[in-house]
Protein backbone atom coordinates (compact mmCIF):
# COMPACT_ATOMS: atom_id res chain seq x y z
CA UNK A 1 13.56 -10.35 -28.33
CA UNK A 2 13.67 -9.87 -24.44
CA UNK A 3 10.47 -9.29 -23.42
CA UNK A 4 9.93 -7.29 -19.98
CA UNK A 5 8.23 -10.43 -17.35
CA UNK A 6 5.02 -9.86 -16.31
CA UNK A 7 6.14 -11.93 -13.75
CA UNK A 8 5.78 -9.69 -9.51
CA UNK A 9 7.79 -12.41 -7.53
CA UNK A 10 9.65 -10.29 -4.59
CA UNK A 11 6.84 -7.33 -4.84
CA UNK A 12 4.68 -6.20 -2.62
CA UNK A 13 0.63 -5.14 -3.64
CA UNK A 14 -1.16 -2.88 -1.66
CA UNK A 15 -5.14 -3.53 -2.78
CA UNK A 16 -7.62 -1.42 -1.42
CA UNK A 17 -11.58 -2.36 -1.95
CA UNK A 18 -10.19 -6.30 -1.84
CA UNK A 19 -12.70 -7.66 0.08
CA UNK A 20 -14.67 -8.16 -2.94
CA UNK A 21 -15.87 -7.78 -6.74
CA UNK A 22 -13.16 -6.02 -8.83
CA UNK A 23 -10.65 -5.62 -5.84
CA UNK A 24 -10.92 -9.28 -4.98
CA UNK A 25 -10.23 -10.15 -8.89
CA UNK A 26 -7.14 -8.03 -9.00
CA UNK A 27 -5.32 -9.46 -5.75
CA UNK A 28 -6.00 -12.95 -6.65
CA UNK A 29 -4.34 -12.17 -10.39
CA UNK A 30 -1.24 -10.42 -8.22
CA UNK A 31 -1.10 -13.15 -6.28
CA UNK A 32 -0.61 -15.87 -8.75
CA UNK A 33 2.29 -13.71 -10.63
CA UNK A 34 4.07 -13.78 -7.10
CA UNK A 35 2.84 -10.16 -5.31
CA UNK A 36 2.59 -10.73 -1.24
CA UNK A 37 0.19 -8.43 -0.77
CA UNK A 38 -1.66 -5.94 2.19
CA UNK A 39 -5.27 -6.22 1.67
CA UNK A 40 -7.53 -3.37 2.76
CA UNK A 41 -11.54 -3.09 2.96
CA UNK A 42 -13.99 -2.51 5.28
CA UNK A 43 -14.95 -6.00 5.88
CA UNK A 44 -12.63 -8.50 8.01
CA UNK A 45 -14.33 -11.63 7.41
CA UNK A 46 -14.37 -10.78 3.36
CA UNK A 47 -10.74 -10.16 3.71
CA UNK A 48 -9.68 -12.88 5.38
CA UNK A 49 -11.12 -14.95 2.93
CA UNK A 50 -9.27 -13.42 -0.35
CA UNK A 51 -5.64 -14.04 2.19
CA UNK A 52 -6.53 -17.39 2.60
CA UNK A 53 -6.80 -17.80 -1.01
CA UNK A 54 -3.70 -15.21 -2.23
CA UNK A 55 -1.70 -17.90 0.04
CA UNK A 56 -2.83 -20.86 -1.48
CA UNK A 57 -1.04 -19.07 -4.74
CA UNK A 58 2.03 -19.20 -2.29
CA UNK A 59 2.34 -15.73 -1.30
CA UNK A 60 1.64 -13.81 1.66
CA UNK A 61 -0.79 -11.73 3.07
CA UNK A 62 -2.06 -9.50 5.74
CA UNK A 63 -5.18 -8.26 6.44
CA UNK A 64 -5.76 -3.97 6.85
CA UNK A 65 -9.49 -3.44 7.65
CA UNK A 66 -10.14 0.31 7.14
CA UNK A 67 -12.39 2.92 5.40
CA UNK A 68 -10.79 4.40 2.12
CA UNK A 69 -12.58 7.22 3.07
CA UNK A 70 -10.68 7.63 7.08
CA UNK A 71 -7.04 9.38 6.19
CA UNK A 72 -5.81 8.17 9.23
CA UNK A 73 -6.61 4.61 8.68
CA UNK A 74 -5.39 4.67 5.28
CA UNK A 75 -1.94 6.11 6.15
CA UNK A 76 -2.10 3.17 8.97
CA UNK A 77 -2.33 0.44 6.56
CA UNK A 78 -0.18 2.03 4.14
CA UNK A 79 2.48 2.45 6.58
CA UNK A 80 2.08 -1.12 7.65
CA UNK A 81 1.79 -2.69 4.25
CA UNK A 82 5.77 -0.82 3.93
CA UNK A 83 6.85 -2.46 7.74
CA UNK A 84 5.77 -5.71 6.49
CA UNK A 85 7.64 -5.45 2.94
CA UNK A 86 10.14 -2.99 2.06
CA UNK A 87 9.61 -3.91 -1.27
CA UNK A 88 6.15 -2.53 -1.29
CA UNK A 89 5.74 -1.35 -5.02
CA UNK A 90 2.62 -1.26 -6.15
CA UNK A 91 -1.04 0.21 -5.35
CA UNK A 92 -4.45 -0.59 -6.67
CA UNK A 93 -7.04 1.31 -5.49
CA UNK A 94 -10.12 -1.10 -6.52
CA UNK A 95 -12.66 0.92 -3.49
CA UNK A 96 -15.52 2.10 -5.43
CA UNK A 97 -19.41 2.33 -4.96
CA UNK A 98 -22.45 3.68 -6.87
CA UNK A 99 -25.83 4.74 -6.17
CA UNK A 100 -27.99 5.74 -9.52
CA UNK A 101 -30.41 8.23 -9.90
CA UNK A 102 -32.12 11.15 -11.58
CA UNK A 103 -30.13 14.81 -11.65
CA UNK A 104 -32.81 16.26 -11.00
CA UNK A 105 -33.43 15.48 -7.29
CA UNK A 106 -30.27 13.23 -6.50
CA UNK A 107 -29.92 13.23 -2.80
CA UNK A 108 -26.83 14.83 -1.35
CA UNK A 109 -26.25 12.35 0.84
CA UNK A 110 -25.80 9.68 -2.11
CA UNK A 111 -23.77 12.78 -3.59
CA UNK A 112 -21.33 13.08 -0.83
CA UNK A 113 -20.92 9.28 -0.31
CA UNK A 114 -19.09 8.64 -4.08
CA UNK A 115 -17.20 11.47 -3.66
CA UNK A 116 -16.05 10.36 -0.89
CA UNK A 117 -15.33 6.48 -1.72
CA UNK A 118 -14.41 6.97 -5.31
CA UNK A 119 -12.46 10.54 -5.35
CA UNK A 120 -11.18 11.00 -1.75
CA UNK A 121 -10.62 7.64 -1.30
CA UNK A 122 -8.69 6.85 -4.29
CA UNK A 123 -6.60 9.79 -3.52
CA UNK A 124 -6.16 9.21 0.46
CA UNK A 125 -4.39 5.93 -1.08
CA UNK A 126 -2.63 7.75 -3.85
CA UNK A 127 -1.15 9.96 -1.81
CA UNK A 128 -0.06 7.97 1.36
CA UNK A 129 1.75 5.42 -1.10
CA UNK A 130 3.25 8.39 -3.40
CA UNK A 131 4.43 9.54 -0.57
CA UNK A 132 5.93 6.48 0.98
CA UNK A 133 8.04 5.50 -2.09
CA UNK A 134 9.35 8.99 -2.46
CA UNK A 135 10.86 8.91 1.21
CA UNK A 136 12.44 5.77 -0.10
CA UNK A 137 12.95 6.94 -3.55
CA UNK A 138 11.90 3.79 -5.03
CA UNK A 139 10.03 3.31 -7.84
CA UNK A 140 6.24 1.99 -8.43
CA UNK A 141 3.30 1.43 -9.90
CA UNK A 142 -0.15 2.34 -9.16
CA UNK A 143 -3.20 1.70 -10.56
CA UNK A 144 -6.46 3.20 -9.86
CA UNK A 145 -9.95 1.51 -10.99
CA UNK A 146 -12.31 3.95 -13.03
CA UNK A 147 -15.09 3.24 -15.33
CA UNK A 148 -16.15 3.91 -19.28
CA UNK A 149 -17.85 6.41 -16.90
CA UNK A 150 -15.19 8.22 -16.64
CA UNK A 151 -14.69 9.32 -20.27
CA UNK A 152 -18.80 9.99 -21.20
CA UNK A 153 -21.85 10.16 -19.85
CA UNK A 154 -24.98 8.25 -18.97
CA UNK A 155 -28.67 8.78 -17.67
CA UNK A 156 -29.08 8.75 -14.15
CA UNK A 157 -25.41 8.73 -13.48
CA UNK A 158 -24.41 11.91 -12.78
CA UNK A 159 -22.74 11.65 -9.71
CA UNK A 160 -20.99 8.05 -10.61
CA UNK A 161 -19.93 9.91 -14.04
CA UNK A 162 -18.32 13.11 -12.20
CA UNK A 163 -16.47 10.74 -9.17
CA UNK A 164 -15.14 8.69 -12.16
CA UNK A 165 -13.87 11.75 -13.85
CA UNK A 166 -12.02 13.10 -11.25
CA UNK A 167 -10.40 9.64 -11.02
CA UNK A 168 -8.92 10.14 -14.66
CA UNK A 169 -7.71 13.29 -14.05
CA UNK A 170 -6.09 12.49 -10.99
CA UNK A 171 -4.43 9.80 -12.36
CA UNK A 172 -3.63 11.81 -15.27
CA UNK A 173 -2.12 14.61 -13.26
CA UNK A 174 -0.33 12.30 -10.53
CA UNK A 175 1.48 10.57 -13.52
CA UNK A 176 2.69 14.03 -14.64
CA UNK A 177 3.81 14.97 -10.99
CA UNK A 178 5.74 11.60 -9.90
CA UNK A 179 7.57 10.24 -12.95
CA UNK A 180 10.75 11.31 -12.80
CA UNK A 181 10.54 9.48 -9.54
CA UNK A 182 10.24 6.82 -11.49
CA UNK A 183 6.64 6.37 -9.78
CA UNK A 184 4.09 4.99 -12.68
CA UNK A 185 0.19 6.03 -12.25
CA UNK A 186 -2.39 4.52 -14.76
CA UNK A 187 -6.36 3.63 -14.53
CA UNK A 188 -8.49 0.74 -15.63
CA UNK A 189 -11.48 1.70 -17.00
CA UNK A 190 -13.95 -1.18 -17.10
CA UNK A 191 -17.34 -1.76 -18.63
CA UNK A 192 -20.32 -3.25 -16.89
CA UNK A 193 -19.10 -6.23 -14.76
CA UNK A 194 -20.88 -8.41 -13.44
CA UNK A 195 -19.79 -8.05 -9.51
CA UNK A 196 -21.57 -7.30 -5.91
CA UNK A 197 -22.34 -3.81 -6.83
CA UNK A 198 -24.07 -3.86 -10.24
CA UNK A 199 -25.74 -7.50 -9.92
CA UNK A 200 -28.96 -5.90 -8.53
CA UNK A 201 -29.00 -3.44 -12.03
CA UNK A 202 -27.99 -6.39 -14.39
CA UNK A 203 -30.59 -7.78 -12.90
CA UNK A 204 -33.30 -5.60 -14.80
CA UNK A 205 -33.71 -7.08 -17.99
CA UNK A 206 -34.68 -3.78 -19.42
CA UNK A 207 -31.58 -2.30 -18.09
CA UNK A 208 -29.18 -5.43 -19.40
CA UNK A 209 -30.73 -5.19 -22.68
CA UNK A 210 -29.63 -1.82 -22.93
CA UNK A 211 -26.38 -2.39 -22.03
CA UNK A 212 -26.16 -4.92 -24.21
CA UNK A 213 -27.07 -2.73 -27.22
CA UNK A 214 -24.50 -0.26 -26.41
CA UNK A 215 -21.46 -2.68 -25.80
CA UNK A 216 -19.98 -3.30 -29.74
CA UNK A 217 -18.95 -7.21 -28.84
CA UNK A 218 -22.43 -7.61 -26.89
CA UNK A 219 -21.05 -8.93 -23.66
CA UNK A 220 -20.13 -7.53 -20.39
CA UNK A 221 -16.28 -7.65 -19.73
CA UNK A 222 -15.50 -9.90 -16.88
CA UNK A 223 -13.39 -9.76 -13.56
CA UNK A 224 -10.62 -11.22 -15.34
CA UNK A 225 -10.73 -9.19 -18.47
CA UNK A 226 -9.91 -6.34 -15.92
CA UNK A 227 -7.75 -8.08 -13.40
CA UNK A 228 -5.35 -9.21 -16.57
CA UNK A 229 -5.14 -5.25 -17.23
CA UNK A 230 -4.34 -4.64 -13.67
CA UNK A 231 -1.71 -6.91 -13.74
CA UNK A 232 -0.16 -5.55 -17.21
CA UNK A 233 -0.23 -1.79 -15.72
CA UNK A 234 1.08 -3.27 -12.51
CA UNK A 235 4.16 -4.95 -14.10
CA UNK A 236 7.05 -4.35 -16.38
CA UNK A 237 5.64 -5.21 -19.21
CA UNK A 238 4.13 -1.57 -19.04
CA UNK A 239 7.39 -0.08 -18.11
CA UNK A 240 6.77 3.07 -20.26
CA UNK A 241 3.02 3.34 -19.77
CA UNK A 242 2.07 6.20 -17.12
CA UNK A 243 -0.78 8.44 -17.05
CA UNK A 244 -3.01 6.13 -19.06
CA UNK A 245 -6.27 5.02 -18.86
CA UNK A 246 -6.85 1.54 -20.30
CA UNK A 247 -10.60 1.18 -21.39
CA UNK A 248 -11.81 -2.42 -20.81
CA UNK A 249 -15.09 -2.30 -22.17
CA UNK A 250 -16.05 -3.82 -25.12
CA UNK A 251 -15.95 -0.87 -27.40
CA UNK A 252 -18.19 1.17 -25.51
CA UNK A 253 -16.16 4.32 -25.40
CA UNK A 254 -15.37 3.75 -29.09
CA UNK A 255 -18.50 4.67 -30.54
């Protein structure tokens, strides 16, 4: 049996959201299955650090600081990611935040901020890289971070549940558009993980009992566990996977 490699030597990643957390996790897994890589955040100094350690795996990597949310800076980075590599192949878009709260008097503002990151963001990426490996008509893979979010629902999450949504569909519906351009679009869809954003929830031991209860194998998945499905979407050994969206969470969404 010839098994596709899951090997990325001679690629290029683009990560956005790498500065940290789940974004971090996935670059550093590229990294040491050979990806140079273009790492994008907000954060410089955060960045900086996950390049020092990407090229410690022996690749290379530059450094893109920009808002997901900023279509010019996005295109910017994306267009730079493709001077530094031709090869530039695959996309993870690993920007994300969440604010909690009640429906019932959610403030807009909180609203309009995870649309923003999580939808427009995710697609501002989407689309600048679609559109970059379709003027070269080369093939890719992208692979956009959701959430068990994405496919129910949960108290106090209504906004976070909706922005994680959209993200399936849009993954969903990109896949549709782009693969006879041989351009691959999945989504990892992780459980609770312990990272910057949710430590201060986790934190709640009425809140981590809960979510506790609801996962089947009683632990949280980790930033491996979800890195390790990055990588598989990211390389061939998914080579007929596209428009999926790989649930990472412990059995949560199985119930």
């Amino acid at each position: 049996m010839n098994l596709p490699s899951e090997r990325l030597d001679g690629r290029h990643a683009i990560v956005t959201g790498a500065g940290r957390g789940l974004g971090r996790g996935a670059a550093l897994a590229l990294a040491e299955l050979g990806a140079d890589m273009t790492l994008v955040a907000r954060s410089p100094a955060e960045l900086e650090e996950v390049a020092h350690a990407a090229e410690r795996a022996g690749v290379r990597a530059w450094v893109r600081p920009a808002d997901v949310t900023d279509a010019e800076l996005v295109e910017r980075a994306i267009v730079a990611a493709a001077r530094e590599s031709p090869r530039a192949s695959i996309l993870v878009t690993a920007a994300g935040t969440n604010r909690p709260g009640p429906a019932a008097d959610y403030p807009l503002a909180d609203w309009d901020l995870l649309m923003d990151v999580n939808v427009r963001g995710t697609f501002l990426a989407c689309r600048a890289f679609g559109a970059a490996l379709l003027d070269r008509g080369a093939p890719g893979s992208i692979v956009t971070v959701s959430s068990q979010m994405g496919s129910v629902g949960y108290p106090g999450r209504v906004a976070y549940c909706t922005a994680k949504h959209a993200v399936n569909g849009m993954t969903k519906a990109l896949a549709v558009e782009w693969a006879r351009d041989g351009i691959r679009v999945n989504a990892v869809a992780p459980t609770f993980v312990l990272t910057p954003m949710t430590e201060g929830m986790l934190g709640d031991p009425g809140f981590a009992a809960e979510v506790e209860r609801r996962l089947p194998t009683g632990e949280l998945a980790t930033i491996d566990h979800v890195s390790a499905a990055i990588a598989y979407l990211a390389s061939d050994r998914s080579g007929s996977v596209t428009g999926h969206v790989l649930a990472v969470d412990g059995g949560w969404t199985a119930w």
